[in-house]
Protein backbone atom coordinates (compact mmCIF):
# COMPACT_ATOMS: atom_id res chain seq x y z
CA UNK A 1 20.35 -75.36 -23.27
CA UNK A 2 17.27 -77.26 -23.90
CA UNK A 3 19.23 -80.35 -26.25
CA UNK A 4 22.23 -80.10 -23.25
CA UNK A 5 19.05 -80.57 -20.88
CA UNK A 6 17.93 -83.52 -22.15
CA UNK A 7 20.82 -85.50 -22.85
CA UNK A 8 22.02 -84.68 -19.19
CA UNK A 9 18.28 -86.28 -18.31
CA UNK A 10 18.61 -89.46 -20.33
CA UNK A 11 22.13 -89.84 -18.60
CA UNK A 12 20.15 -89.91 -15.36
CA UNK A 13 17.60 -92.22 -16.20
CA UNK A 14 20.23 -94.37 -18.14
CA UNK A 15 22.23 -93.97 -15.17
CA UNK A 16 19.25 -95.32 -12.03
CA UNK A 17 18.21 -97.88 -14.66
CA UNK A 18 21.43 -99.51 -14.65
CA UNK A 19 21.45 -99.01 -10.52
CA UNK A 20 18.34 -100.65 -10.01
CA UNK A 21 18.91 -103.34 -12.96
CA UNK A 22 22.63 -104.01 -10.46
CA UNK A 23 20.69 -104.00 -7.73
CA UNK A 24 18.05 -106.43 -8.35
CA UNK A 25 20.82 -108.80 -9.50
CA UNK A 26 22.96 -108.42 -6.27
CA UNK A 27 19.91 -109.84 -4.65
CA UNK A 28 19.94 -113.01 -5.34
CA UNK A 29 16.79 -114.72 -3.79
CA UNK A 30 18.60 -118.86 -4.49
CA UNK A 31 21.15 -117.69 -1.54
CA UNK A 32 18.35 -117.22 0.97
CA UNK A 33 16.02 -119.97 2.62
CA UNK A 34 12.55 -119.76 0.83
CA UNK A 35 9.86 -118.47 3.51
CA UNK A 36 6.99 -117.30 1.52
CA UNK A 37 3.72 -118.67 1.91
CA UNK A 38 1.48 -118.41 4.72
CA UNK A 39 2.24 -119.80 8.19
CA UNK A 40 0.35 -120.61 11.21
CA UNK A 41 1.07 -121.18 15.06
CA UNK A 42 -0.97 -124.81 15.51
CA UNK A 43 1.49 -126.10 18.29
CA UNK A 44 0.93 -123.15 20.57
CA UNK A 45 -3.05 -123.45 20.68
CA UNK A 46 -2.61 -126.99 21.87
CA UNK A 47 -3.41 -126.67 25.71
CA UNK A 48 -6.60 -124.13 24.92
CA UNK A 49 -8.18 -121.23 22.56
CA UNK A 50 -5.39 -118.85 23.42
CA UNK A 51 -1.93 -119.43 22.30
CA UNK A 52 0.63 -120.15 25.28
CA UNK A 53 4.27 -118.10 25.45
CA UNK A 54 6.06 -121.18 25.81
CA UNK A 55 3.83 -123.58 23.45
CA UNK A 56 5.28 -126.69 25.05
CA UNK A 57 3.33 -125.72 28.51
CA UNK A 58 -0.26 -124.58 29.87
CA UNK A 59 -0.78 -120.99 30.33
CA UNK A 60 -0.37 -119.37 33.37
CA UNK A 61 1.36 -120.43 36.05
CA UNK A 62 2.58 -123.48 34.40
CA UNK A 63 4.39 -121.33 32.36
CA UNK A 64 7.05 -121.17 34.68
CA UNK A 65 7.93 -117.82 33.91
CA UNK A 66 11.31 -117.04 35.61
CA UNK A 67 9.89 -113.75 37.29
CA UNK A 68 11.40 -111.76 40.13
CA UNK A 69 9.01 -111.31 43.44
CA UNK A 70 7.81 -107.84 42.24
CA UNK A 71 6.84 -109.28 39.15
CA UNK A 72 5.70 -112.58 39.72
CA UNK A 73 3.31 -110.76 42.69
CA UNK A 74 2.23 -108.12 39.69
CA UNK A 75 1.02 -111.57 37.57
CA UNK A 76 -0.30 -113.28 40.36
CA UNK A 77 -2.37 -110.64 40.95
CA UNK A 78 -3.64 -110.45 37.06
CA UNK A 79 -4.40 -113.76 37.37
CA UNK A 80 -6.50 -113.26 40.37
CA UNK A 81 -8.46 -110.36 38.55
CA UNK A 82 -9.11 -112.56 34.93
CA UNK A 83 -10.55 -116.04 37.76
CA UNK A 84 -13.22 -113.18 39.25
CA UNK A 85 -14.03 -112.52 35.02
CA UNK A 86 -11.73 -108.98 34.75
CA UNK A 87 -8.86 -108.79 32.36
CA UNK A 88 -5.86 -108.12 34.36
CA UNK A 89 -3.38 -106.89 32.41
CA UNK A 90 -4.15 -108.60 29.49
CA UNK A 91 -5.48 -105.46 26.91
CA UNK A 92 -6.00 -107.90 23.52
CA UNK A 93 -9.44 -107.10 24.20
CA UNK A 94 -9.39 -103.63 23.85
CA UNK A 95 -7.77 -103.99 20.44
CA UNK A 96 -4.05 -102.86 21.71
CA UNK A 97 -1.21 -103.66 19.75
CA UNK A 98 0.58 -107.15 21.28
CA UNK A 99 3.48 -105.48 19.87
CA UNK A 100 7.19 -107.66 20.44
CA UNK A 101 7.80 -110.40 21.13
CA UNK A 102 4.29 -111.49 21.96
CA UNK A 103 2.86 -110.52 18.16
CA UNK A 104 5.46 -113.63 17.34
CA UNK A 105 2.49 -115.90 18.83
CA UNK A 106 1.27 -115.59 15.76
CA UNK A 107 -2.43 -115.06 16.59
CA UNK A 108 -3.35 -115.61 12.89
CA UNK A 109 -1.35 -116.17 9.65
CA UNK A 110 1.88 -114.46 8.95
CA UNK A 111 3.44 -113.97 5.68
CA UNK A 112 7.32 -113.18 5.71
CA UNK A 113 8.91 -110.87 2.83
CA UNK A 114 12.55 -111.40 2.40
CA UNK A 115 13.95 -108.49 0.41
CA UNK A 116 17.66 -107.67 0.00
CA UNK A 117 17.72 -105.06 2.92
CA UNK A 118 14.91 -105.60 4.74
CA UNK A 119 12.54 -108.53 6.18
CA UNK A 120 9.00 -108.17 6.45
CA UNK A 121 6.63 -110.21 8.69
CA UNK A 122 3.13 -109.20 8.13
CA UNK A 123 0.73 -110.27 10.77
CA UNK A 124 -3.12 -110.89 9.89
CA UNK A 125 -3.78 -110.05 13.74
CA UNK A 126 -4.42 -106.52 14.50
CA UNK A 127 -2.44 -105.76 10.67
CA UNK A 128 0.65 -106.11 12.53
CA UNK A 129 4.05 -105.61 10.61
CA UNK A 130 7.88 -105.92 11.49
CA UNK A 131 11.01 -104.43 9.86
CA UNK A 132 13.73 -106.91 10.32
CA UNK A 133 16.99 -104.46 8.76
CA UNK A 134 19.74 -107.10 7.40
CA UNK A 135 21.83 -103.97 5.64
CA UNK A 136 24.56 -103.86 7.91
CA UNK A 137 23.48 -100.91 9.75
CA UNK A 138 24.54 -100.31 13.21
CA UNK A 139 22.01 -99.05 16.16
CA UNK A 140 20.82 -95.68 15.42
CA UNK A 141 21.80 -93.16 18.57
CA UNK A 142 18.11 -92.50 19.41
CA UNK A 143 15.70 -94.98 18.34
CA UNK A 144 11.85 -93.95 18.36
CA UNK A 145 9.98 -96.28 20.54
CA UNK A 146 7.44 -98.35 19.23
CA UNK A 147 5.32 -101.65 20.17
CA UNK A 148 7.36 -104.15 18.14
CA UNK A 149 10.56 -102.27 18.46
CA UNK A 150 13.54 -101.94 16.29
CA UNK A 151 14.80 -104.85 14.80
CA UNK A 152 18.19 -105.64 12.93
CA UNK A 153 18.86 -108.54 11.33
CA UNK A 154 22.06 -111.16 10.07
CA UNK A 155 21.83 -113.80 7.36
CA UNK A 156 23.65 -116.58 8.36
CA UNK A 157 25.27 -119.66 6.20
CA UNK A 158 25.78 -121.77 8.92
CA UNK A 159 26.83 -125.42 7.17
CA UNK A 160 28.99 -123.32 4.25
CA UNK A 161 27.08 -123.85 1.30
CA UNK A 162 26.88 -120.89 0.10
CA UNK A 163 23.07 -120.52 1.04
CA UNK A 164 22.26 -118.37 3.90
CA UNK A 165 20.23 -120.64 6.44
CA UNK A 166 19.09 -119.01 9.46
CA UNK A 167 17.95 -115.51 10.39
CA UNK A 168 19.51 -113.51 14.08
CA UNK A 169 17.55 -111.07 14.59
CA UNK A 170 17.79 -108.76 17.61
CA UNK A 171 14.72 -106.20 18.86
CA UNK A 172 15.11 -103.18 21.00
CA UNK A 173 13.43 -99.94 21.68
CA UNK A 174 9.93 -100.45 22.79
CA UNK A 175 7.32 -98.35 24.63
CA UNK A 176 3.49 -98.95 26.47
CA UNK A 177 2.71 -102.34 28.55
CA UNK A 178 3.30 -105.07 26.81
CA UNK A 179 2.50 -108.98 28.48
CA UNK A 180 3.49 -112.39 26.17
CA UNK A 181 0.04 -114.05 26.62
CA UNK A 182 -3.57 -113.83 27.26
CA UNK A 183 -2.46 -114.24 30.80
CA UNK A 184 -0.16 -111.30 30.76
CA UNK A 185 2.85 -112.59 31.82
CA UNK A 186 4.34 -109.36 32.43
CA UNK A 187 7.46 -107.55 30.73
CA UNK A 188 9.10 -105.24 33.10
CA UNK A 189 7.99 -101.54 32.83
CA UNK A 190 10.87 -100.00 32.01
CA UNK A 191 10.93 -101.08 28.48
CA UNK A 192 14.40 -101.90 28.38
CA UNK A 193 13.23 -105.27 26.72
CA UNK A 194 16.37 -106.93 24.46
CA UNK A 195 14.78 -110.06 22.44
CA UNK A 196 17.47 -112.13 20.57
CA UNK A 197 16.20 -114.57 17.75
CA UNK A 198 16.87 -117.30 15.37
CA UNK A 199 15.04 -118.61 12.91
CA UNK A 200 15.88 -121.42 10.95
CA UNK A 201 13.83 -124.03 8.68
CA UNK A 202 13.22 -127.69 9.84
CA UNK A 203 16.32 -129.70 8.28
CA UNK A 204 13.52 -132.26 6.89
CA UNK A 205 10.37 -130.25 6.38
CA UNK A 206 10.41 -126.97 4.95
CA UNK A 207 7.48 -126.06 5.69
CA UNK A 208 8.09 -126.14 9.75
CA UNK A 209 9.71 -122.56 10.77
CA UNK A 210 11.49 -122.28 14.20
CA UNK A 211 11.47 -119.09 15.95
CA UNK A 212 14.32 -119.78 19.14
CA UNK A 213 13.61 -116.16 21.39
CA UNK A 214 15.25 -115.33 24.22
CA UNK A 215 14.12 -112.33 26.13
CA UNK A 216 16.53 -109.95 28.40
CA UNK A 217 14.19 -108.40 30.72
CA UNK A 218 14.35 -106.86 34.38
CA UNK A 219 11.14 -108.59 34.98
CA UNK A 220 13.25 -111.74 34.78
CA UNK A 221 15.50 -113.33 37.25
CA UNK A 222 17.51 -114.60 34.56
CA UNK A 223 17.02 -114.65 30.56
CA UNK A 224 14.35 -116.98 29.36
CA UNK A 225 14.05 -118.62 26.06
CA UNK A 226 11.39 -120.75 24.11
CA UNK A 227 11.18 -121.72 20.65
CA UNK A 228 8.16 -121.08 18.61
CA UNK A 229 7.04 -123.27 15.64
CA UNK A 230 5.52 -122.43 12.90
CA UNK A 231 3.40 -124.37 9.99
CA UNK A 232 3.46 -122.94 6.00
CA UNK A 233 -0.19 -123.88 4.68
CA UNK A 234 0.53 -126.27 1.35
CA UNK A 235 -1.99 -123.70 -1.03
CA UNK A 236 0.01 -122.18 -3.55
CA UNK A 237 -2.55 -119.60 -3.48
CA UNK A 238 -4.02 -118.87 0.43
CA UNK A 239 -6.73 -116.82 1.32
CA UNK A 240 -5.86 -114.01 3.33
CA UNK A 241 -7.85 -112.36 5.67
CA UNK A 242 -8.33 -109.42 7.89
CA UNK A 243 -8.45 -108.45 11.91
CA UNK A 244 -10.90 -105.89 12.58
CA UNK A 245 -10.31 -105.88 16.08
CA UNK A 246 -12.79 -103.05 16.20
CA UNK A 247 -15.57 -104.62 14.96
CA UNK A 248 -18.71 -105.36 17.40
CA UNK A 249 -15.58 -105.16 19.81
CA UNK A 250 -18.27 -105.17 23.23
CA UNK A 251 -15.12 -104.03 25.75
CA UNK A 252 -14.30 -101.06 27.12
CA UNK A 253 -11.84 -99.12 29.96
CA UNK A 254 -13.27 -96.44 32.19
CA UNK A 255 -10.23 -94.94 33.74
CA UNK A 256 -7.99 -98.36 35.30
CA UNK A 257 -11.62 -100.44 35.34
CA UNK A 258 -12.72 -102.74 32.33
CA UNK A 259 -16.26 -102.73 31.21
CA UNK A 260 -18.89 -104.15 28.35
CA UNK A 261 -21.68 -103.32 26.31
CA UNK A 262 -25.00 -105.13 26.69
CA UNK A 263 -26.47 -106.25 24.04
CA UNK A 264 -28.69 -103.54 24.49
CA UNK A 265 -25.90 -100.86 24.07
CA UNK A 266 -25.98 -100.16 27.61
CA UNK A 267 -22.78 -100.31 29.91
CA UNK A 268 -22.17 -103.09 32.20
CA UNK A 269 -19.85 -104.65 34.54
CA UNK A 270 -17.38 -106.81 33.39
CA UNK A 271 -16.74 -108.74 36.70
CA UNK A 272 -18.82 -109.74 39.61
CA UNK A 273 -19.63 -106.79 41.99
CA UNK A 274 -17.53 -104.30 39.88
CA UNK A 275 -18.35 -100.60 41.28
CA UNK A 276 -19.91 -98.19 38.49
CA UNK A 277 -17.40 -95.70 36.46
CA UNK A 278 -17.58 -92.24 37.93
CA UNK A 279 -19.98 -90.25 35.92
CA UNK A 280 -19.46 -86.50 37.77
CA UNK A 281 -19.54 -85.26 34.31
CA UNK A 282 -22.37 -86.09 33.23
CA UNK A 283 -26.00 -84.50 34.28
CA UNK A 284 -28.20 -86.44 36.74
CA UNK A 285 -30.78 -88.84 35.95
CA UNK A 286 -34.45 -87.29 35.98
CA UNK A 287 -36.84 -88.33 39.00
């Protein structure tokens, strides 16, 4: 039993060597477009320190954003709360998740994977990641929701050369608030979000990344789509850093109010005649 044993186990290993040997060669990286490196977002800083949804216009209202009334009144209001120094709905600052499709403003650097089932875009911003599936698979009947959502993917060869040249990627499946900008242009709260992709390389520079999204949203009159560009950095070998969001992070939310630490670790109002937090539970201050 114990010689039968162990030629039945060298089978096996014989066996998922020559699997993963096949498998590795099915994946042949010279059919798809090379993406690694690390890219940046430079066009969408251009009007200010924050990067805009649409990087070809201002933030805010300039934006344009094709809103219904419920929505747009939900934003104008956001914006009135960030001009008297609150955040609105804008939660960056409290170190939430951006989640999809805003994380796609690329806040940092991003560094895409492209493996033979799966696509990775890693996010230096809050240690984001995505999970683009390009395996064929079909929407699963209950998908767990998450802040950048479920994404499958489709390499496409789009000029026949047997080289696959741009990326269509949809996203569903999301959960908590989620805004596309430091302004918080507002998705709709139902999370029934559907963002459509595709992302191709610049026919003359490789090194510029396009990111057309269109976003299907009941926040929206009508479907609205921009197209993000991205930069690859020319260092073969780029520093990477990290987003410790956390760190010396001076905000903080009492119930639906914003507030900040002082300097001298004492709690403070954010905004200009901002009522104290209610502090029932905690004992009186001595005389």
């Amino acid at each position: 039993m114990g010689a039968r044993g162990s030629i039945v186990a060298t089978v096996l290993v014989a066996a998922l060597c020559a699997a993963t040997v096949s498998a590795t060669r099915a994946f042949d990286e010279t059919k798809y477009p090379d993406w690694r490196g690390q890219w940046t977002a430079p066009s969408a800083y251009r009007f200010g320190p924050n990067p805009s949804w649409d990087p070809t216009k201002p933030q805010g209202l300039a934006q344009e954003a094709p809103l219904t009334a419920q929505y747009q009144a939900i934003h104008d209001a956001s914006l009135a709360d960030q001009a008297a120094g609150g955040a609105g709905l804008d939660l960056d600052h409290l170190c939430m998740a951006p989640g999809m499709p805003r994380m796609m403003n690329v806040y940092g650097t991003m560094e895409i994977l492209v493996m033979p089932d799966t696509t990775y875009m890693l996010m230096s911003a809050f240690n984001d990641t995505r999970r683009i599936f390009t395996d064929g698979r079909d929407w699963p009947g209950d998908i767990e929701p998450s802040y950048p959502g479920y994404s499958i993917g489709k390499w496409i060869d789009t000029d026949h050369d047997g080289r696959f040249d741009v990326l269509e990627v949809e996203t569903r499946g999301f959960r908590g608030l989620r805004t596309l900008d430091s302004t918080a242009i507002p998705l709709h709260e139902d999370n029934q979000t559907i963002v459509k992709e595709r992302m191709f390389s610049d026919a003359a520079d490789r090194n510029i990344l396009y990111d057309e999204i269109t976003l299907i949203d009941h926040a929206f009159t009508h479907p609205w789509t921009v197209t993000k560009t991205y930069r690859r950095k020319p260092e073969a070998r780029p520093q990477w850093g990290e987003s410790r969001c956390t760190d010396n992070n001076p905000h903080t939310r009492i119930g639906h109010e914003d507030y900040m630490l002082s300097p001298d670790g004492l709690l403070m109002p954010a905004k200009k005649d901002q009522a104290a937090p209610d502090l029932r539970y905690f004992n009186k201050a001595r005389k």
